[in-house]
Protein backbone atom coordinates (compact mmCIF):
# COMPACT_ATOMS: atom_id res chain seq x y z
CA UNK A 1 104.86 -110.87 -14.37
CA UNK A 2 106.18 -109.11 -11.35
CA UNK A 3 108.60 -111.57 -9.14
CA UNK A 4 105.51 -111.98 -6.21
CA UNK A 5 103.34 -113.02 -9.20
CA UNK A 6 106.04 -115.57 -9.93
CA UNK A 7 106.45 -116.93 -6.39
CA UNK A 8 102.86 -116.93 -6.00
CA UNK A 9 102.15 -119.18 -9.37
CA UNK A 10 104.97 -121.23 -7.66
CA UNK A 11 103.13 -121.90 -4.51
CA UNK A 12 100.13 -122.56 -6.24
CA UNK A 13 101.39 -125.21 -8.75
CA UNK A 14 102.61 -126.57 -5.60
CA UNK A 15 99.26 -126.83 -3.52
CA UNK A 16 97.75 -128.59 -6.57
CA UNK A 17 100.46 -130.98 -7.01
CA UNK A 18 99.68 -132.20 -3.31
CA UNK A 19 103.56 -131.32 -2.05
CA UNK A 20 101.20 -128.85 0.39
CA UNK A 21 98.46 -130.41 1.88
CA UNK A 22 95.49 -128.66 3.40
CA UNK A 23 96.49 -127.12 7.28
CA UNK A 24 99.38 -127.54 6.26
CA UNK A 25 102.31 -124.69 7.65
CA UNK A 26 103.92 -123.09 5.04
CA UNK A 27 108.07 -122.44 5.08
CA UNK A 28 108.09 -119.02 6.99
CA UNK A 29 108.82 -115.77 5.15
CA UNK A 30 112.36 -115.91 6.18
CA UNK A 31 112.86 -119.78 5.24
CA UNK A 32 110.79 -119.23 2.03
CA UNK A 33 113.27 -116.21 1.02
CA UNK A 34 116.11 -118.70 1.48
CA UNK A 35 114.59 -121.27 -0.64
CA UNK A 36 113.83 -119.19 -3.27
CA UNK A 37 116.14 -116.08 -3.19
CA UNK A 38 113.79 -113.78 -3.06
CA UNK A 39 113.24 -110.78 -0.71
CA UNK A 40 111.48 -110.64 2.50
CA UNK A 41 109.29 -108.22 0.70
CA UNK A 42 108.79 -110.08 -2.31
CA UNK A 43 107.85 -113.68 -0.68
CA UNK A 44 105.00 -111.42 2.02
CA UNK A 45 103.80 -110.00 -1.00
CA UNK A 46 103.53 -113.37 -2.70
CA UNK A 47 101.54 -114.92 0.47
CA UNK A 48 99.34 -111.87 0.87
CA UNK A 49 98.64 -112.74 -2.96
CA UNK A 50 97.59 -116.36 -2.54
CA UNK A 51 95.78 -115.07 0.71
CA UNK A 52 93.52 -112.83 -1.01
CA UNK A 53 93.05 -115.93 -3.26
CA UNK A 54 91.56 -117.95 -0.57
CA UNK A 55 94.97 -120.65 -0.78
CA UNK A 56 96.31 -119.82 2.23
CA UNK A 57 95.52 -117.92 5.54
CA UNK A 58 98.00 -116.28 8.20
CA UNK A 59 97.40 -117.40 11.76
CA UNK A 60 98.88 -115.91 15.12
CA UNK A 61 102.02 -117.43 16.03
CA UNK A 62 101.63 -120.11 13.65
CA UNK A 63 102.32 -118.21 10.19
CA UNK A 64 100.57 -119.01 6.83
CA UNK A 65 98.33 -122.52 6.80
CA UNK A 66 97.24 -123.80 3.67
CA UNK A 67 93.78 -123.44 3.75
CA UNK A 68 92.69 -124.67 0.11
CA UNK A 69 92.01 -128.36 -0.51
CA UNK A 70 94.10 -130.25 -2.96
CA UNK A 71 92.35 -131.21 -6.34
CA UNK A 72 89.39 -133.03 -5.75
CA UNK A 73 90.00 -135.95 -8.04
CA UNK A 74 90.92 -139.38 -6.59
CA UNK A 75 93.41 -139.66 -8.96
CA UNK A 76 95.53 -136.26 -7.76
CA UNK A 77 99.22 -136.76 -9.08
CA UNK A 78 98.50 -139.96 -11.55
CA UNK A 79 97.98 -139.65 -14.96
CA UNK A 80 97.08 -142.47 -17.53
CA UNK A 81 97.40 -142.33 -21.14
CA UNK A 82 96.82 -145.16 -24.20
CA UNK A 83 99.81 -144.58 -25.72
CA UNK A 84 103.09 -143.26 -25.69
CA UNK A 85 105.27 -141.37 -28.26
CA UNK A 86 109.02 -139.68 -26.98
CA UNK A 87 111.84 -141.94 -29.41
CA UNK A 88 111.60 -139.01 -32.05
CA UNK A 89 112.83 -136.46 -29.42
CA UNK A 90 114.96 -138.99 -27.61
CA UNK A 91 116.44 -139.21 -30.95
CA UNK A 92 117.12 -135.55 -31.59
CA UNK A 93 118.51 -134.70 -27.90
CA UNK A 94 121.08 -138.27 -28.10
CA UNK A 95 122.29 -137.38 -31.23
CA UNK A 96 122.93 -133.65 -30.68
CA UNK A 97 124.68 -134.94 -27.42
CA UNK A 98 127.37 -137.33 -29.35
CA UNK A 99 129.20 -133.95 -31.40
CA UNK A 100 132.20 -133.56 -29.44
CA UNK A 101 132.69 -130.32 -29.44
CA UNK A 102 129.31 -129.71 -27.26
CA UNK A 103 129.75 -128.75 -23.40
CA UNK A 104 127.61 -132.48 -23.14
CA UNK A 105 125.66 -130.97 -20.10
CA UNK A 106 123.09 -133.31 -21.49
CA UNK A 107 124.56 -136.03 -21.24
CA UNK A 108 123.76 -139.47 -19.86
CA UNK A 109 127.33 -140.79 -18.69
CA UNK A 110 129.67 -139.47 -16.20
CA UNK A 111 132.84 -137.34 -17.90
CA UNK A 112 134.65 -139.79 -19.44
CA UNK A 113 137.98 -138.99 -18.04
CA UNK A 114 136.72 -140.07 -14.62
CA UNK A 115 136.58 -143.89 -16.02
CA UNK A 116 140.14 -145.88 -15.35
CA UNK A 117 140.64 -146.40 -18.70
CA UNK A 118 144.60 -147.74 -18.71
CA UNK A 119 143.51 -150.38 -16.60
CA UNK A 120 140.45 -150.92 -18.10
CA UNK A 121 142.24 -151.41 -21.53
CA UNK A 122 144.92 -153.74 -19.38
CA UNK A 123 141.89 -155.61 -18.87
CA UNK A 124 140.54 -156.35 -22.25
CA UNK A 125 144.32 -157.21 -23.38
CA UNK A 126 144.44 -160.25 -20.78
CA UNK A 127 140.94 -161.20 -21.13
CA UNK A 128 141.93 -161.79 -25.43
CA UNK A 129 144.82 -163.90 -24.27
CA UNK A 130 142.29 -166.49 -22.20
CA UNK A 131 139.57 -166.28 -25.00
CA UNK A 132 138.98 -170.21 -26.39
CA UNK A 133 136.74 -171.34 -28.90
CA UNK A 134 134.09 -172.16 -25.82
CA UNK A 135 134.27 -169.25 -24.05
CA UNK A 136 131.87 -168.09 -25.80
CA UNK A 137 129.58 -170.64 -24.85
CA UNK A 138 130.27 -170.78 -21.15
CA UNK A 139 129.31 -166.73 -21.66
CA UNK A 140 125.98 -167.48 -23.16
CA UNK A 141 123.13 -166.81 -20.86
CA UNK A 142 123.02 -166.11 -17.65
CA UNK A 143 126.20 -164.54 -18.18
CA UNK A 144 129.88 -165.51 -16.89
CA UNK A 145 129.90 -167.20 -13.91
CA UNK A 146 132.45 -165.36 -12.45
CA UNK A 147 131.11 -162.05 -12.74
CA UNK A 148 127.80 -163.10 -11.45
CA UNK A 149 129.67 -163.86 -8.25
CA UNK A 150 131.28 -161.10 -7.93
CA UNK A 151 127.86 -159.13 -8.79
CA UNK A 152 126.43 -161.66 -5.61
CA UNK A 153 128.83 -160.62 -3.36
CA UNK A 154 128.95 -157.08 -3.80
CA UNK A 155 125.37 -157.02 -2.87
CA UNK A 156 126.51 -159.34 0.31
CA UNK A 157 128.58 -156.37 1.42
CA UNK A 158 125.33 -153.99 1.51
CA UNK A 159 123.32 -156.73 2.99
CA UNK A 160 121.54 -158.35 0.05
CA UNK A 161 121.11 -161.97 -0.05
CA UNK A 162 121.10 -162.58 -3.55
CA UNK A 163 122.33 -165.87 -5.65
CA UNK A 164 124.74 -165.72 -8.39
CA UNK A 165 121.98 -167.88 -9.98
CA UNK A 166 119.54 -165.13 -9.75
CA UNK A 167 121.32 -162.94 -11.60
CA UNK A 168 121.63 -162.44 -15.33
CA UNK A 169 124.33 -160.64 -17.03
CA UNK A 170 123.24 -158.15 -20.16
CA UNK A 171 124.17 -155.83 -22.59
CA UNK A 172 123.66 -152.97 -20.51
CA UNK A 173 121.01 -151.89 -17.87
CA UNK A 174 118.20 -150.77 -20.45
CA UNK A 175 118.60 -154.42 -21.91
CA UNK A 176 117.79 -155.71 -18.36
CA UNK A 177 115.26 -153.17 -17.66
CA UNK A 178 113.72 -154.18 -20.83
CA UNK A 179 114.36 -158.19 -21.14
CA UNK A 180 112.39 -157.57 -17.28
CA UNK A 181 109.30 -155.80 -18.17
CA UNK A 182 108.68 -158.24 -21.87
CA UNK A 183 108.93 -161.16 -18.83
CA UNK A 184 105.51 -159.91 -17.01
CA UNK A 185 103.30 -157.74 -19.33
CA UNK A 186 101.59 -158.66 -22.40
CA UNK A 187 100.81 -155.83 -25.03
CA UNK A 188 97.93 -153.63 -23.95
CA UNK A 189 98.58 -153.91 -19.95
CA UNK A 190 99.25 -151.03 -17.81
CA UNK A 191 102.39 -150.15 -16.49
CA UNK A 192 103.15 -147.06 -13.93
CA UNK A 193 106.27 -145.15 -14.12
CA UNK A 194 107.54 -141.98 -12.45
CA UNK A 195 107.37 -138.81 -13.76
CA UNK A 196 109.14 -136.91 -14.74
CA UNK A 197 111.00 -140.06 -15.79
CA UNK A 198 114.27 -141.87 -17.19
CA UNK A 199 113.28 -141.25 -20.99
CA UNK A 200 114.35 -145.17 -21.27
CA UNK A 201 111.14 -146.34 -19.37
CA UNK A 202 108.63 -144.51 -22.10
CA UNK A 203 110.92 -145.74 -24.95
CA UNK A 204 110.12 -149.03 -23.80
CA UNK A 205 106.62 -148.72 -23.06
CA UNK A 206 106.34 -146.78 -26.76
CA UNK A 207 107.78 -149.93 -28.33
CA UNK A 208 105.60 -152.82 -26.89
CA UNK A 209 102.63 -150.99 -27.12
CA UNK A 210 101.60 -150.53 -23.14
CA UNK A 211 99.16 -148.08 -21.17
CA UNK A 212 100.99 -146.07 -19.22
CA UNK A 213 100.07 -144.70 -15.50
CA UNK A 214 102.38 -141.77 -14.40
CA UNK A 215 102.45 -140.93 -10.66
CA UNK A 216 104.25 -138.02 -9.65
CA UNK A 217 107.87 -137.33 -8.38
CA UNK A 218 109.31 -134.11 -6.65
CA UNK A 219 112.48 -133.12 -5.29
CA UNK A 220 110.63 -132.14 -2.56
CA UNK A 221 109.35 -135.83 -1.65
CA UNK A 222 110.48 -137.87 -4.27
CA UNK A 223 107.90 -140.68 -5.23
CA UNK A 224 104.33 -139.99 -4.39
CA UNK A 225 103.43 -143.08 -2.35
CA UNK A 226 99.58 -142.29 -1.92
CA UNK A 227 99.03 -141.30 -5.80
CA UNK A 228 101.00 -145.28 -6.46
CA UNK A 229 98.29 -146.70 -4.25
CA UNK A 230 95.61 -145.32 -6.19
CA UNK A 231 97.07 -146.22 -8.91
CA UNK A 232 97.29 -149.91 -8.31
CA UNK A 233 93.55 -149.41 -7.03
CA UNK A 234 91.84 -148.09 -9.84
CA UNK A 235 93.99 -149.79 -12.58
CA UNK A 236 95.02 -153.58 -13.28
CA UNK A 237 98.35 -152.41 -13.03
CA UNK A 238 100.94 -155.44 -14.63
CA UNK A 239 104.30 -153.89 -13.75
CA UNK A 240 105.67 -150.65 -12.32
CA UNK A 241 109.40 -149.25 -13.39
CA UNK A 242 110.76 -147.32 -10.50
CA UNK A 243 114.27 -145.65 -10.09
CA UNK A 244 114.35 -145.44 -5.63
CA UNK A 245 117.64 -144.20 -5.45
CA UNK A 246 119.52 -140.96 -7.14
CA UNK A 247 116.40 -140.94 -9.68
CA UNK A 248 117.20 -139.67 -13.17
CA UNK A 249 116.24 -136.95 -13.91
CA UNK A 250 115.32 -135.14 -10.38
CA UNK A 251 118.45 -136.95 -8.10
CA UNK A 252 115.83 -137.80 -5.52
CA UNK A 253 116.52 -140.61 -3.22
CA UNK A 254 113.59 -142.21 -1.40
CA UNK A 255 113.98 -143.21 2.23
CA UNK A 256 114.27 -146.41 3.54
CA UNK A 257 110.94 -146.26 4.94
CA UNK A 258 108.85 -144.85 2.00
CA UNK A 259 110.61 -147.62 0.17
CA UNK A 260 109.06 -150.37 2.53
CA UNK A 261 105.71 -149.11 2.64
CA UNK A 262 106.22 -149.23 -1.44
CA UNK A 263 107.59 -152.89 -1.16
CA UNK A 264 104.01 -153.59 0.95
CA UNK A 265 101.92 -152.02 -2.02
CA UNK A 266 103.67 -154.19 -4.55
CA UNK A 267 102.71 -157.03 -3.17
CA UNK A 268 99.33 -156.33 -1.43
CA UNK A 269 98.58 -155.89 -5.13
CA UNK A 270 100.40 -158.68 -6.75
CA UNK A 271 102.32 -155.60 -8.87
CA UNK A 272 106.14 -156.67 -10.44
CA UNK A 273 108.49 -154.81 -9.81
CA UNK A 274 111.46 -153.54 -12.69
CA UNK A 275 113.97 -151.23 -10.15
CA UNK A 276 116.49 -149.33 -12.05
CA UNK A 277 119.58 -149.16 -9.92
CA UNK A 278 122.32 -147.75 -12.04
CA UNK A 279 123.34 -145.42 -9.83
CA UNK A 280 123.53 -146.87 -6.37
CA UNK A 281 127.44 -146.92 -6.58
CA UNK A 282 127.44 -143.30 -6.66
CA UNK A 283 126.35 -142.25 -2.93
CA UNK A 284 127.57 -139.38 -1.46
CA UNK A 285 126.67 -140.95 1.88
CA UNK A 286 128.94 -143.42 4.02
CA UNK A 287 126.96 -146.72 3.34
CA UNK A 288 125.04 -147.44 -0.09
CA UNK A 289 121.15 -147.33 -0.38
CA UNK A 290 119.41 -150.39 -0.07
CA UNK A 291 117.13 -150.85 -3.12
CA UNK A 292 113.38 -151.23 -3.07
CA UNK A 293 114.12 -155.05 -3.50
CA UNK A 294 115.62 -155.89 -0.34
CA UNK A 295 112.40 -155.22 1.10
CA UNK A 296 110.33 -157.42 -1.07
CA UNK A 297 109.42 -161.44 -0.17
CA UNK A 298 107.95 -162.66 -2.75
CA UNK A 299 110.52 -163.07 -5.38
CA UNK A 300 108.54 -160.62 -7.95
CA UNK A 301 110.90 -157.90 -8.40
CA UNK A 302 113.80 -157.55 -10.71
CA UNK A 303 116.86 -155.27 -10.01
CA UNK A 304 118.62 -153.78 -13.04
CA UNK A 305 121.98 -152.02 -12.98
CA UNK A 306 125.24 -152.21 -14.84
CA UNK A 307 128.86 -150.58 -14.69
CA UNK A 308 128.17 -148.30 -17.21
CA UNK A 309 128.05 -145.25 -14.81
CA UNK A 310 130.54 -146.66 -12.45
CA UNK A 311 132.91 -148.03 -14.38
CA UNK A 312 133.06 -147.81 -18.00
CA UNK A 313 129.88 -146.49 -20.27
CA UNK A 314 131.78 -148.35 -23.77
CA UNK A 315 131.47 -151.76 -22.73
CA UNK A 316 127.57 -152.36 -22.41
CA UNK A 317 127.35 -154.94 -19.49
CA UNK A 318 124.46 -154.85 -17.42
CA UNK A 319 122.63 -157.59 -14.89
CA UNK A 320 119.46 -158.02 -13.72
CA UNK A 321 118.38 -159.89 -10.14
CA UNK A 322 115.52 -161.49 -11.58
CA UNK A 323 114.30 -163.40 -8.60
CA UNK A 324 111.53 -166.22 -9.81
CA UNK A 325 111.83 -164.15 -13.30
CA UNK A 326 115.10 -165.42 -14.18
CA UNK A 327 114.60 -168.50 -16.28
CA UNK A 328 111.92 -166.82 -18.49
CA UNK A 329 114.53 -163.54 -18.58
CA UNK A 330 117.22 -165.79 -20.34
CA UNK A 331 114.95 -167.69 -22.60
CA UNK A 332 114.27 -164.07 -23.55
CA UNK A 333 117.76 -162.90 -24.03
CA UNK A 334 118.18 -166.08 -26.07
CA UNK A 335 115.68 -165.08 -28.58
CA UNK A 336 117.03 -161.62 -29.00
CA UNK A 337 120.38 -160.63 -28.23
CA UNK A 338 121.43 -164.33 -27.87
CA UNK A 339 124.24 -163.48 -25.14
CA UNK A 340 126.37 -160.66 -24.25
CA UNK A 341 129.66 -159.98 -25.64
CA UNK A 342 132.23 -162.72 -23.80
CA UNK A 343 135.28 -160.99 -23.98
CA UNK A 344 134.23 -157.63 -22.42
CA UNK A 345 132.29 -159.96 -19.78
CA UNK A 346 135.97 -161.60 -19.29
CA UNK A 347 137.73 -158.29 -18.89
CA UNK A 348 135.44 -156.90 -16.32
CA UNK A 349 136.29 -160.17 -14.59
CA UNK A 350 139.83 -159.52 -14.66
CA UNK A 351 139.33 -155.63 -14.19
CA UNK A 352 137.51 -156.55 -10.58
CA UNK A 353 139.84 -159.83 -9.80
CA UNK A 354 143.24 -157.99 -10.19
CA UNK A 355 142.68 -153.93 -9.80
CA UNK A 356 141.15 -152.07 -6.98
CA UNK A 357 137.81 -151.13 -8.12
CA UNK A 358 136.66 -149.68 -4.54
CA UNK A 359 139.69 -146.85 -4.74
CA UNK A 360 138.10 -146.24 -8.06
CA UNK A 361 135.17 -145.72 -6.54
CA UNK A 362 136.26 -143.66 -3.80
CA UNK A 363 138.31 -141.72 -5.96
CA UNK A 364 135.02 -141.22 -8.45
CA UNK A 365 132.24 -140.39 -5.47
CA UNK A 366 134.87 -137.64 -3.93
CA UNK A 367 134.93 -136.06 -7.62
CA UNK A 368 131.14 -135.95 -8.29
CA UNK A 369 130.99 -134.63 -5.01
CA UNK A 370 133.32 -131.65 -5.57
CA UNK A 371 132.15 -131.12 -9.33
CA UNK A 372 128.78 -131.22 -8.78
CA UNK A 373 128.41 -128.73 -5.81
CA UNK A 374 130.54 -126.44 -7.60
CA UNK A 375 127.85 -126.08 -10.60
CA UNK A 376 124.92 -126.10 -8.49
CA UNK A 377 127.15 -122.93 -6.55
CA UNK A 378 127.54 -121.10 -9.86
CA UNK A 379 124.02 -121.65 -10.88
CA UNK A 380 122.77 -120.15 -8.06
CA UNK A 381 124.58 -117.34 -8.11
CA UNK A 382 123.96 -116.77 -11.97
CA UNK A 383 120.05 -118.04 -12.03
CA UNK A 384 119.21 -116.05 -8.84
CA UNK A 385 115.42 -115.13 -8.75
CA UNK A 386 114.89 -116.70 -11.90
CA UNK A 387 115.58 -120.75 -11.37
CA UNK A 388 115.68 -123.18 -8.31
CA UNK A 389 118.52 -125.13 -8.51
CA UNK A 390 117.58 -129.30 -6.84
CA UNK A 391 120.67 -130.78 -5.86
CA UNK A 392 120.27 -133.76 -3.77
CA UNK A 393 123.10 -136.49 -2.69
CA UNK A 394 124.66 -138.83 -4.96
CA UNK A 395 125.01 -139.21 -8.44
CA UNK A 396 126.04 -136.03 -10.65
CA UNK A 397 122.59 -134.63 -12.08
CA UNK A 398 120.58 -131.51 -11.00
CA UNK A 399 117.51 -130.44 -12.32
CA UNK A 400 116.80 -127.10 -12.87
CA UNK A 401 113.32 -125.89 -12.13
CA UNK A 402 112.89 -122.19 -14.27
CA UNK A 403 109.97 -119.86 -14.02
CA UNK A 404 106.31 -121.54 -15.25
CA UNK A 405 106.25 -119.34 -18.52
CA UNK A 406 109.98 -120.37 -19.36
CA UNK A 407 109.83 -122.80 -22.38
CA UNK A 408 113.02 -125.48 -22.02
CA UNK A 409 112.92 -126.28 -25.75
CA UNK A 410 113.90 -122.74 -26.51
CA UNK A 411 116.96 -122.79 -23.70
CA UNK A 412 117.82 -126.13 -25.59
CA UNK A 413 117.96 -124.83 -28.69
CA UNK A 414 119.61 -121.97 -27.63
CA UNK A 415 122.47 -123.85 -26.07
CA UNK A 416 123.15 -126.16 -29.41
CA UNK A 417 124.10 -122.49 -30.39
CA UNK A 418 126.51 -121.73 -28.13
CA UNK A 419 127.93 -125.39 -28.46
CA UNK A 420 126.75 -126.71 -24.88
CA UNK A 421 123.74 -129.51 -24.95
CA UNK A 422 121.08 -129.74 -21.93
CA UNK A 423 118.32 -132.66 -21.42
CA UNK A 424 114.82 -130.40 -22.01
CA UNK A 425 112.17 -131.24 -19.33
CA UNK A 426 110.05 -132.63 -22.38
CA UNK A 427 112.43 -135.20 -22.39
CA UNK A 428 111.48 -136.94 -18.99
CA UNK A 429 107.72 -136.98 -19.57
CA UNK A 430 104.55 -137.52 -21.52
CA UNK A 431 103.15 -134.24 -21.31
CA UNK A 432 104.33 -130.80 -20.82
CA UNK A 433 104.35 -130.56 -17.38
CA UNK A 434 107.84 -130.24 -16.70
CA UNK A 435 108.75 -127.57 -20.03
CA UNK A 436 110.19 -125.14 -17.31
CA UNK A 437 112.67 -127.86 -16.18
CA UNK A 438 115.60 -129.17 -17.30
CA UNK A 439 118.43 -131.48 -16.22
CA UNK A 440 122.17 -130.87 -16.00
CA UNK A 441 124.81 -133.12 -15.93
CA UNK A 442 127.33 -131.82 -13.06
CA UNK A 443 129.98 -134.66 -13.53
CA UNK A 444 132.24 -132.25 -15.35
CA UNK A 445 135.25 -130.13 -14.28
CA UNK A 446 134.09 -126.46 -14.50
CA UNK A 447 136.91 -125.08 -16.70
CA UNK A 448 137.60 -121.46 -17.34
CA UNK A 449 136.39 -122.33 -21.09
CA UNK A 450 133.40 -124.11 -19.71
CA UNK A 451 132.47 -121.54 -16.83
CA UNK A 452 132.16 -118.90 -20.14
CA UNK A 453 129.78 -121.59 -21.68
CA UNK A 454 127.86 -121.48 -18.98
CA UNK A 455 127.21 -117.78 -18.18
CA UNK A 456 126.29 -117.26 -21.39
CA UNK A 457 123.53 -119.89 -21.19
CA UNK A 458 122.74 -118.32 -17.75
CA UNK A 459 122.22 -114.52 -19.09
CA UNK A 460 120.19 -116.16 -21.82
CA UNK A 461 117.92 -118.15 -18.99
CA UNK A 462 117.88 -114.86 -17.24
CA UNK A 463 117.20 -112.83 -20.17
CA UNK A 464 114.07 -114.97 -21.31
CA UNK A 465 113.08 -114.89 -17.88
CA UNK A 466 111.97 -111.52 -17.34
């Protein structure tokens, strides 16, 4: 396929997806050449290609217009399935991610190193020298009182009302993402979730046996706010699990706006929402992002997060703002987990009490930063014509967007070779929509070692791309 063909099938994937509407103005020749890194020459031939197609049209003065109508269904950009099936490939992508001697590009978790672990481990000694044979009662759920003030009032400081008695304290964020949505559904009720998606959210949804609704997110726009609406519309939709902020896997952050409007929908149509926030520490911004939550009234949304990417992934504690959810959340937790580990919840306490988790923090965001702009520069200059590199700001993923015929699972398989580990587009979705995509994690320092790693993988994505 000649590189116009390429750009061409690009476009067109695009006008069907909806991310360019009908009389629409395409990017100009020039702007579409920086986008993609293609020639002047290449990108005219591309729109004289979809011209002659009847997609587009080229007016005077105003360039190319899309002139084809998105698909006709009402249900453009949501898809609904019966069932769901990813743990086995989870499974297979986790494990080949724990070997340490991989490059863990697929991996979950922040480089390790970045973590304060001497004080961390500070921590845990003084919190074994105040342990008493109740503390592991006054841990039980919700969670240490302490730390759900301290949760409270960090939210305080981005403008969040929200009571220490709201909150409940977990073993992890996935716990609270899960203990949320077992709180609202029953088996057989539909749920919508982003895609591609957090591979957590279809684990879930695999387990307690729940229809599925997936409305479509792009780096482009993030969260398609129509498709959600007509979603909620044609479906008696119980819950919907949505990640607003520095969304895993695409990085997308919605805007405050779009995540009003998507606060309205919820509860025009009486919808709960689960809001995975792990990442909202991780701004590359000067203020953090307000969640979807703080524009919600009516007490039906639950906010899940936990340290894990901020802090420390080891220790497992995660919280959930349940709002009016929170009683039935801990009679939950009860009947499962029982409670979360008390002596890790008592370090944390004494980790955030007596050391100075915002220079951590500082310190952390100025190093994903840096890191992360460095391997989206290196990719571009080793994946030119042949991949789109999505960086957005905040947290430390890209996602990698190859050429339509480019198969992921063989790039991932590939890698394992050469000892480096990537998270396959198949991993963040139901179908194979995304199998020319795959996500990067950008957290780590590009060694000379690692830098080899990489161009090796790149000649091989260039190699396969041709």
């Amino acid at each position: 396929m000649a590189k116009y063909e390429t750009l061409a099938s690009q476009i067109k994937q695009q006008i069907e997806r909806g991310i360019w509407q009908e009389n629409e103005k395409l990017p100009s020749l020039r702007k579409q050449a920086q986008i993609s890194g293609y020639s002047l020459m290449t990108v005219l031939n591309a729109y004289q290609l979809l011209e002659s197609q009847g997609l587009i049209s080229s007016r005077e003065r105003s360039g190319f217009i899309v002139t084809a109508p998105t698909r006709p269904s009402s249900m453009n950009n949501v898809q609904a399935a019966d069932a769901v099936s990813i743990n086995d490939f989870v499974y297979e992508v986790v494990q080949a991610s724990r070997d340490p001697h991989m490059f863990g590009l697929g991996f979950a978790y922040p480089d390790p190193t970045l973590y304060p672990r001497q004080q961390l481990n500070k921590s845990i000694g003084a919190a074994a020298q105040q342990i008493s044979l109740t503390s592991a009662m006054d841990n039980f759920p919700p969670g240490n009182e302490e730390l759900r003030k301290i949760i409270a009032k960090r939210y305080a400081a981005r403008g969040m009302n929200i009571s220490p008695d709201e909150i409940v304290i977990t073993a992890g964020a996935l716990e609270a993402l899960n203990l949320s949505l077992q709180c609202c559904i029953r088996p057989g009720d539909w749920v919508v979730i982003e895609s591609p998606v957090f591979y957590g959210a279809m684990q879930a949804l695999e387990r307690l046996g729940l229809k599925v609704i997936t409305v479509a997110v792009t780096p482009e726009n993030g969260l398609d706010i129509a498709a959600l609406e007509r979603a909620f519309q044609n479906y008696p939709v119980k819950a919907c699990w949505l990640m607003s902020s520095f969304q895993n896997p695409i990085g997308y952050s919605l805007s405050d706006e779009k995540k009003q409007r998507i606060a309205r929908l919820l509860e025009t149509y009486d919808v709960a929402l689960i809001e995975d926030d792990v990442y909202a520490e991780l701004y590359a911004s000067s203020a953090p992002p307000l969640p979807i939550k703080h524009f919600t009234t009516n007490g039906n949304s639950m906010l899940c997060s936990s340290f894990s990417k901020s802090l420390v992934a080891g220790y497992r504690i995660g919280w959930v703002a349940a709002g009016r959810h929170c009683m039935t959340i801990q009679k939950q937790q009860l009947m499962t987990t029982l409670a979360t580990s008390a002596p890790i919840q008592m370090a944390l306490v004494d980790y955030l009490k007596s050391r100075n988790y915002e220079s951590h923090l500082n310190q952390l965001r100025k190093k994903l930063i840096i890191r992360k702009k460095a391997m989206a520069a290196f990719l571009k200059e080793n994946l030119q014509n042949v991949a789109t590199i999505h960086i957005d700001d905040g947290g430390y993923f890209l996602w990698i967007e190859c050429q339509p015929q480019v198969d992921t699972i063989d790039i991932y398989r590939e890698a394992l070779r050469m000892h480096i580990t990537i998270a396959p587009g198949k991993l963040f979705t139901l179908n194979n929509e995304f199998a020319h995509c795959f996500r990067l994690n950008a957290s780590f320092e590009l060694t000379d070692t690692r830098r080899a790693l990489l161009s090796k993988l790149t000649r091989y994505i260039q190699k396969i791309s041709v």
